[in-house]
N, C-alpha and C. Protein backbone atom coordinates (compact mmCIF):
# COMPACT_ATOMS: atom_id res chain seq x y z
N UNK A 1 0.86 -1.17 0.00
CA UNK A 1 0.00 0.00 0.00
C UNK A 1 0.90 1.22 0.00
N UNK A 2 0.73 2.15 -0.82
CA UNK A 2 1.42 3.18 -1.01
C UNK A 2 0.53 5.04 -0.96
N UNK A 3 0.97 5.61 -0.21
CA UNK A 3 0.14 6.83 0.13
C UNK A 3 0.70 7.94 -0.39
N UNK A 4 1.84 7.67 -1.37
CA UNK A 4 2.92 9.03 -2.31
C UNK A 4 3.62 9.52 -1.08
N UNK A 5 3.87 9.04 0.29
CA UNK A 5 4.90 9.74 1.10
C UNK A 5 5.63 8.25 1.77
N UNK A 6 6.91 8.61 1.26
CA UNK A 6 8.08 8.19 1.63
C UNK A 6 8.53 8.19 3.28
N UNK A 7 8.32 7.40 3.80
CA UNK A 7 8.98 8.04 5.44
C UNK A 7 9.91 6.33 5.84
N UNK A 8 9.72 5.22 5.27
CA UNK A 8 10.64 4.34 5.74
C UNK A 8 9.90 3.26 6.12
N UNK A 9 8.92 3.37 6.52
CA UNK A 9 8.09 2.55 6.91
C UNK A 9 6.92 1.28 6.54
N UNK A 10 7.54 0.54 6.26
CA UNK A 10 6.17 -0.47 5.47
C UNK A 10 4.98 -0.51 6.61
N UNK A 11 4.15 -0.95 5.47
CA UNK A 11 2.52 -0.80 6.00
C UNK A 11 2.68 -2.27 7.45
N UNK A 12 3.17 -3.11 6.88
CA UNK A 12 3.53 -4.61 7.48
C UNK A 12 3.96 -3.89 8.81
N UNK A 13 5.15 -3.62 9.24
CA UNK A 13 5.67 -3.42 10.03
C UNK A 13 4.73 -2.46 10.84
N UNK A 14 4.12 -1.32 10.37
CA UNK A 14 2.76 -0.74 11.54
C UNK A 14 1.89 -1.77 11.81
N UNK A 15 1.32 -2.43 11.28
CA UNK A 15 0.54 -3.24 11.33
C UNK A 15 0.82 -4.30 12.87
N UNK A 16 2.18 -4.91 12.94
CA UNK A 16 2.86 -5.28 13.70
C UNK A 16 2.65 -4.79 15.02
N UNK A 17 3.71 -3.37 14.93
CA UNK A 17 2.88 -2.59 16.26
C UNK A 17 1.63 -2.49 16.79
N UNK A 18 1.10 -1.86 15.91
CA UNK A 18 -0.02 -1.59 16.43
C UNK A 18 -0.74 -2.95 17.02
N UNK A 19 -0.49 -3.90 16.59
CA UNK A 19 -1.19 -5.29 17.13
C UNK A 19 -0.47 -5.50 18.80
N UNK A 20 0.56 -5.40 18.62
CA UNK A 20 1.25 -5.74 20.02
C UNK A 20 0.93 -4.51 20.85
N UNK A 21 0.63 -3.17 20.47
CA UNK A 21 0.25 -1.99 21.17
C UNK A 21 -1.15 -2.28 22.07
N UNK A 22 -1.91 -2.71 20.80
CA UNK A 22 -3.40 -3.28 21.58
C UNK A 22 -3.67 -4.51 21.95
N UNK A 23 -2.17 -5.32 21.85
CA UNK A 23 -2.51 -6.38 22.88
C UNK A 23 -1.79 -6.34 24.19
N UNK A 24 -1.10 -5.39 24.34
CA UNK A 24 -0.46 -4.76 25.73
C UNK A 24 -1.56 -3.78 26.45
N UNK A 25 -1.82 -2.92 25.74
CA UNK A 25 -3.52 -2.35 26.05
C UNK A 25 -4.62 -3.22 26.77
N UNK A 26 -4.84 -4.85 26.44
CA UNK A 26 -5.41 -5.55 26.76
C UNK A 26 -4.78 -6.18 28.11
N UNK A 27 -3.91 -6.61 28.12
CA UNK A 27 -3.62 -7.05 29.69
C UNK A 27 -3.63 -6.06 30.23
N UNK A 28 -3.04 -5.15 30.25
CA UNK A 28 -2.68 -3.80 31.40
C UNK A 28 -4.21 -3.64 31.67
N UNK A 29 -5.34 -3.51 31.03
CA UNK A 29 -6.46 -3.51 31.54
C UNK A 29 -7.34 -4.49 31.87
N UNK A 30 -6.82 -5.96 31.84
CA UNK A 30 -7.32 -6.78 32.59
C UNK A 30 -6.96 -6.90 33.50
N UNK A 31 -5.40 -6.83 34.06
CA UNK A 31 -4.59 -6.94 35.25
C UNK A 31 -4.90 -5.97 36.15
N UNK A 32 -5.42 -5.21 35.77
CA UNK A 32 -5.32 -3.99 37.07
C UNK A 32 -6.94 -3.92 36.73
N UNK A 33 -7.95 -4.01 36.08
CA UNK A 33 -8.96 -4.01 36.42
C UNK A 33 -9.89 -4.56 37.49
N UNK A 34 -9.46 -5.71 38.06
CA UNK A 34 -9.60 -6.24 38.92
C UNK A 34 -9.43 -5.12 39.98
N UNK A 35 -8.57 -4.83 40.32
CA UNK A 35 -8.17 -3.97 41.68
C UNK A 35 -9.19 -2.76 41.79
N UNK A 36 -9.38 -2.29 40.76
CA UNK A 36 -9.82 -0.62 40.53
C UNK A 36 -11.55 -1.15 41.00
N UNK A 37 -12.30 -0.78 42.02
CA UNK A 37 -13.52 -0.84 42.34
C UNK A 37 -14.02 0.73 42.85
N UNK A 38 -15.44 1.20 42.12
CA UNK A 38 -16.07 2.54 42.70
C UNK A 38 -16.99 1.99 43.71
N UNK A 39 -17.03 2.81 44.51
CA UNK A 39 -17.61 2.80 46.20
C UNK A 39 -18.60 3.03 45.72
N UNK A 40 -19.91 2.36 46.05
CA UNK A 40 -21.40 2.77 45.66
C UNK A 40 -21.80 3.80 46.30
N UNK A 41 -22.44 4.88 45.51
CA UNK A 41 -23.37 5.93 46.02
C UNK A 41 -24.73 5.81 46.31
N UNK A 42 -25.38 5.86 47.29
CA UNK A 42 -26.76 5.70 46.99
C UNK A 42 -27.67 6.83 47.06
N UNK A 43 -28.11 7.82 46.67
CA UNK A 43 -28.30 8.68 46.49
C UNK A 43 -30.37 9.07 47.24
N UNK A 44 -30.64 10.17 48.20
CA UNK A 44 -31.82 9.94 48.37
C UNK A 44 -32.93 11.11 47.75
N UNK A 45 -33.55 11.18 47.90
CA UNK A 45 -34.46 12.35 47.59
C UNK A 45 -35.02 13.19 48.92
N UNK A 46 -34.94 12.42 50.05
CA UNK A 46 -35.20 12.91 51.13
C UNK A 46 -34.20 13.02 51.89
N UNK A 47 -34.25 14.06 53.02
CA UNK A 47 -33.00 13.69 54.22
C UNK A 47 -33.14 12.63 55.11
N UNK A 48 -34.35 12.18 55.40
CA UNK A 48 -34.47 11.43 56.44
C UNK A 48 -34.46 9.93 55.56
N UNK A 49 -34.75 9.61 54.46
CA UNK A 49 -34.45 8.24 53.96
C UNK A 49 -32.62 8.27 54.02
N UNK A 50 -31.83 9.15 53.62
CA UNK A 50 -30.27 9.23 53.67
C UNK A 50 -30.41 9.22 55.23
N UNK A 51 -30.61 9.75 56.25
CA UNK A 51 -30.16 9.07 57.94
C UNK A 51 -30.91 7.76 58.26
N UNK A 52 -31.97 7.10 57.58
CA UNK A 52 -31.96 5.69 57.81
C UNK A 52 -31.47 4.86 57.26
N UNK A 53 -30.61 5.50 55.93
CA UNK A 53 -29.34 4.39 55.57
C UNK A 53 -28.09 4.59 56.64
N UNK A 54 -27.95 5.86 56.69
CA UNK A 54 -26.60 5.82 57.43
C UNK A 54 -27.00 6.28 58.81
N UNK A 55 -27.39 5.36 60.10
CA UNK A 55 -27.96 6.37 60.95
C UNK A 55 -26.55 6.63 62.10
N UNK A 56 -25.18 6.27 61.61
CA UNK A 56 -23.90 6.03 62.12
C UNK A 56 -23.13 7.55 61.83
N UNK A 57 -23.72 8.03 60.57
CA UNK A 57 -22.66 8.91 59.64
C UNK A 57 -23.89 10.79 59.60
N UNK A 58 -23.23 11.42 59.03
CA UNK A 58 -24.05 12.48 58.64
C UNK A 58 -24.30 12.57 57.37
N UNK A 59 -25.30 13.42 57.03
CA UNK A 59 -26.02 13.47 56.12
C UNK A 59 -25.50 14.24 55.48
N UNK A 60 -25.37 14.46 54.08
CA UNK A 60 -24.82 15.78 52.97
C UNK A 60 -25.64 16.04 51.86
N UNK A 61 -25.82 17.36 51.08
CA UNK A 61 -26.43 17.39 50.21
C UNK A 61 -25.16 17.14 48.83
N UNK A 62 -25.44 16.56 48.11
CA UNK A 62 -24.44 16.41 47.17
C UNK A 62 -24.80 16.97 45.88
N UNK A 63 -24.05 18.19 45.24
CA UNK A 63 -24.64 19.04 43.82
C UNK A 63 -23.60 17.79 42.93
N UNK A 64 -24.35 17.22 41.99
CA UNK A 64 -23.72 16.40 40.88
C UNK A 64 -23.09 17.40 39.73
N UNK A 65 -22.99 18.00 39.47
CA UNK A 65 -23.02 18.83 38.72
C UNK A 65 -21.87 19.78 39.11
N UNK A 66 -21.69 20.18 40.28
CA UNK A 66 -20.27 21.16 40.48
C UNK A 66 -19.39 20.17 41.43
N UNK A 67 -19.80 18.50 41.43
CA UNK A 67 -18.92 17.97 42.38
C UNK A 67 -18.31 18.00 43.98
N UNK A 68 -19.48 18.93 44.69
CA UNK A 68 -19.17 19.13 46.04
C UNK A 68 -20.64 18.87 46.65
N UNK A 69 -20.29 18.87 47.94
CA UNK A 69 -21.21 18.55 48.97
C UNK A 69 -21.18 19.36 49.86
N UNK A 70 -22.32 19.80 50.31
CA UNK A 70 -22.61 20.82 51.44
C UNK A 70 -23.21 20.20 52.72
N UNK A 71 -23.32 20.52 53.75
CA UNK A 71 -23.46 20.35 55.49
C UNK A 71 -24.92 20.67 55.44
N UNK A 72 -25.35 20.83 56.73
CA UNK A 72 -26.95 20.75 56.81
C UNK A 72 -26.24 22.39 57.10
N UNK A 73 -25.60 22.95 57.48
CA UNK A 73 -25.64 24.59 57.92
C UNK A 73 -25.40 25.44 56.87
N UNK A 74 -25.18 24.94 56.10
CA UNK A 74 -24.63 25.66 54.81
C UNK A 74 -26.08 26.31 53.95
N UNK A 75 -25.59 27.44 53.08
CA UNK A 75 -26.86 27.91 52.37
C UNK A 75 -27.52 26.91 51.63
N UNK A 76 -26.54 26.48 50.58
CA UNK A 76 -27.05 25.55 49.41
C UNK A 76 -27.08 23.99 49.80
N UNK A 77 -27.73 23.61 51.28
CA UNK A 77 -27.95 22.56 51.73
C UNK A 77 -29.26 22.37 51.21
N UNK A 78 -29.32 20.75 50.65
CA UNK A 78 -31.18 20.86 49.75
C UNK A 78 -31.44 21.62 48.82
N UNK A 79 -30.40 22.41 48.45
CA UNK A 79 -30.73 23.24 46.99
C UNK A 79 -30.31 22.40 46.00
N UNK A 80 -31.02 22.91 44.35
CA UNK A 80 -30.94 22.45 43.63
C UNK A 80 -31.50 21.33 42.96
N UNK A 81 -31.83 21.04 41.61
CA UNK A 81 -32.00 20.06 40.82
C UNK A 81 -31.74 19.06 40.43
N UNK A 82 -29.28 19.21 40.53
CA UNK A 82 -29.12 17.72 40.21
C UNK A 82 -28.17 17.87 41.62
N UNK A 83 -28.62 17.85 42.43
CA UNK A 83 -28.28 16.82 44.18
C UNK A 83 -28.84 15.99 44.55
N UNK A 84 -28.83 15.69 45.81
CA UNK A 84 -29.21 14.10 46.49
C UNK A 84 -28.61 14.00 47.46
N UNK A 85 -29.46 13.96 48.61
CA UNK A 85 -28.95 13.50 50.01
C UNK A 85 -28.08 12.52 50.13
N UNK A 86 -26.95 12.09 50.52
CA UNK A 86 -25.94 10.91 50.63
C UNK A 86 -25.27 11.00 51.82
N UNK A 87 -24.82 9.71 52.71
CA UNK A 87 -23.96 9.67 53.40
C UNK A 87 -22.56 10.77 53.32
N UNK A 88 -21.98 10.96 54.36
CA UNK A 88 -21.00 12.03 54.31
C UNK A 88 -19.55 10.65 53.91
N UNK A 89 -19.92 9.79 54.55
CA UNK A 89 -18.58 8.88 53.83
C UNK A 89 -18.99 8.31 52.61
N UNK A 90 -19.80 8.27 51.77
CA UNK A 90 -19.74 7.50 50.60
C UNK A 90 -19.85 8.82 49.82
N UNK A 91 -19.49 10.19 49.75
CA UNK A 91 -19.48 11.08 48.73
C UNK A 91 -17.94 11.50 48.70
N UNK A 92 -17.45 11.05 50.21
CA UNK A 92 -15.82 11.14 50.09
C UNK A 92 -15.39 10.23 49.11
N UNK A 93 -15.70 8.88 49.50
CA UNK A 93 -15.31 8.08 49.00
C UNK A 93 -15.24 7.97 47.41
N UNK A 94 -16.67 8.73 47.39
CA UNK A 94 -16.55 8.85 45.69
C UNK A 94 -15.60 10.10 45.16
N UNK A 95 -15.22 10.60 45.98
CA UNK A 95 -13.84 11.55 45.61
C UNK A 95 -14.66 13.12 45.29
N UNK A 96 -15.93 13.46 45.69
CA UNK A 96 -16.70 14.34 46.07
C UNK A 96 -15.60 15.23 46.91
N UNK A 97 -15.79 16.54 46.79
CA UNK A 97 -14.68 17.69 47.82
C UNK A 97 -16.35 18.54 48.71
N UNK A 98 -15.38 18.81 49.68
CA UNK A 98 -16.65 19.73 50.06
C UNK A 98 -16.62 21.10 49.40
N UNK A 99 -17.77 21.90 50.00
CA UNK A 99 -18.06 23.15 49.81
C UNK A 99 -16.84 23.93 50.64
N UNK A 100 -16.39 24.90 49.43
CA UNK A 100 -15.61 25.90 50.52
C UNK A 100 -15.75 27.53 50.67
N UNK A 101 -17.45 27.19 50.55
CA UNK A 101 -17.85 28.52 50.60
C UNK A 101 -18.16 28.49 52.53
N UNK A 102 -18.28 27.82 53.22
CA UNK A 102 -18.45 27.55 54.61
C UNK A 102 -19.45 27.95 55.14
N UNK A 103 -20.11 28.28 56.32
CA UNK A 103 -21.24 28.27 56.52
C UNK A 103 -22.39 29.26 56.05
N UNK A 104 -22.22 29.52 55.20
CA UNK A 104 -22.98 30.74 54.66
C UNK A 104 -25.11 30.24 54.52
């Protein structure tokens, strides 16, 4: 196969690579796939269904959408459209940051 540019390279020999590229691609992501697990979120619509899952932990409002979680003292606690009440350890866990607007 010929494309009018000269660079050294037969088609054979990419071909080559690229096969061993995506079959190194393939273990590296079977081998370590195993290990890599996401912490389940369970997400509520109410506050009080989120403290009878977690009645150990506190409660957070979690904005999906800007990736943080707010406190029950905070302004934008229960605000919003795309949040959801969640445990305060399973929004860490999901790598959720808090609010650092603080108690406003």
């Amino acid at each position: 196969m010929s494309c009018g540019i000269s660079c050294g390279v037969s088609w054979s020999s990419f071909r080559k690579w690229a096969g061993a590229i995506a079959l190194a691609a393939t273990i590296l992501v079977g081998c370590c796939g195993a290990e890599v697990s996401a912490t389940p979120l369970t997400p509520f619509r109410y506050e009080a269904q989120a403290q009878r899952h977690c009645p150990h932990d506190r409660v957070v409002w979690l904005d999906f959408s800007k990736g943080v979680y707010y406190g029950n003292g905070q302004k934008r606690y229960g605000q919003g459209f795309d949040g959801s009440f969640v445990c305060l350890s399973e929004a860490r866990d999901s790598l959720y940051r808090r609010s650092l607007l603080g108690l406003r």
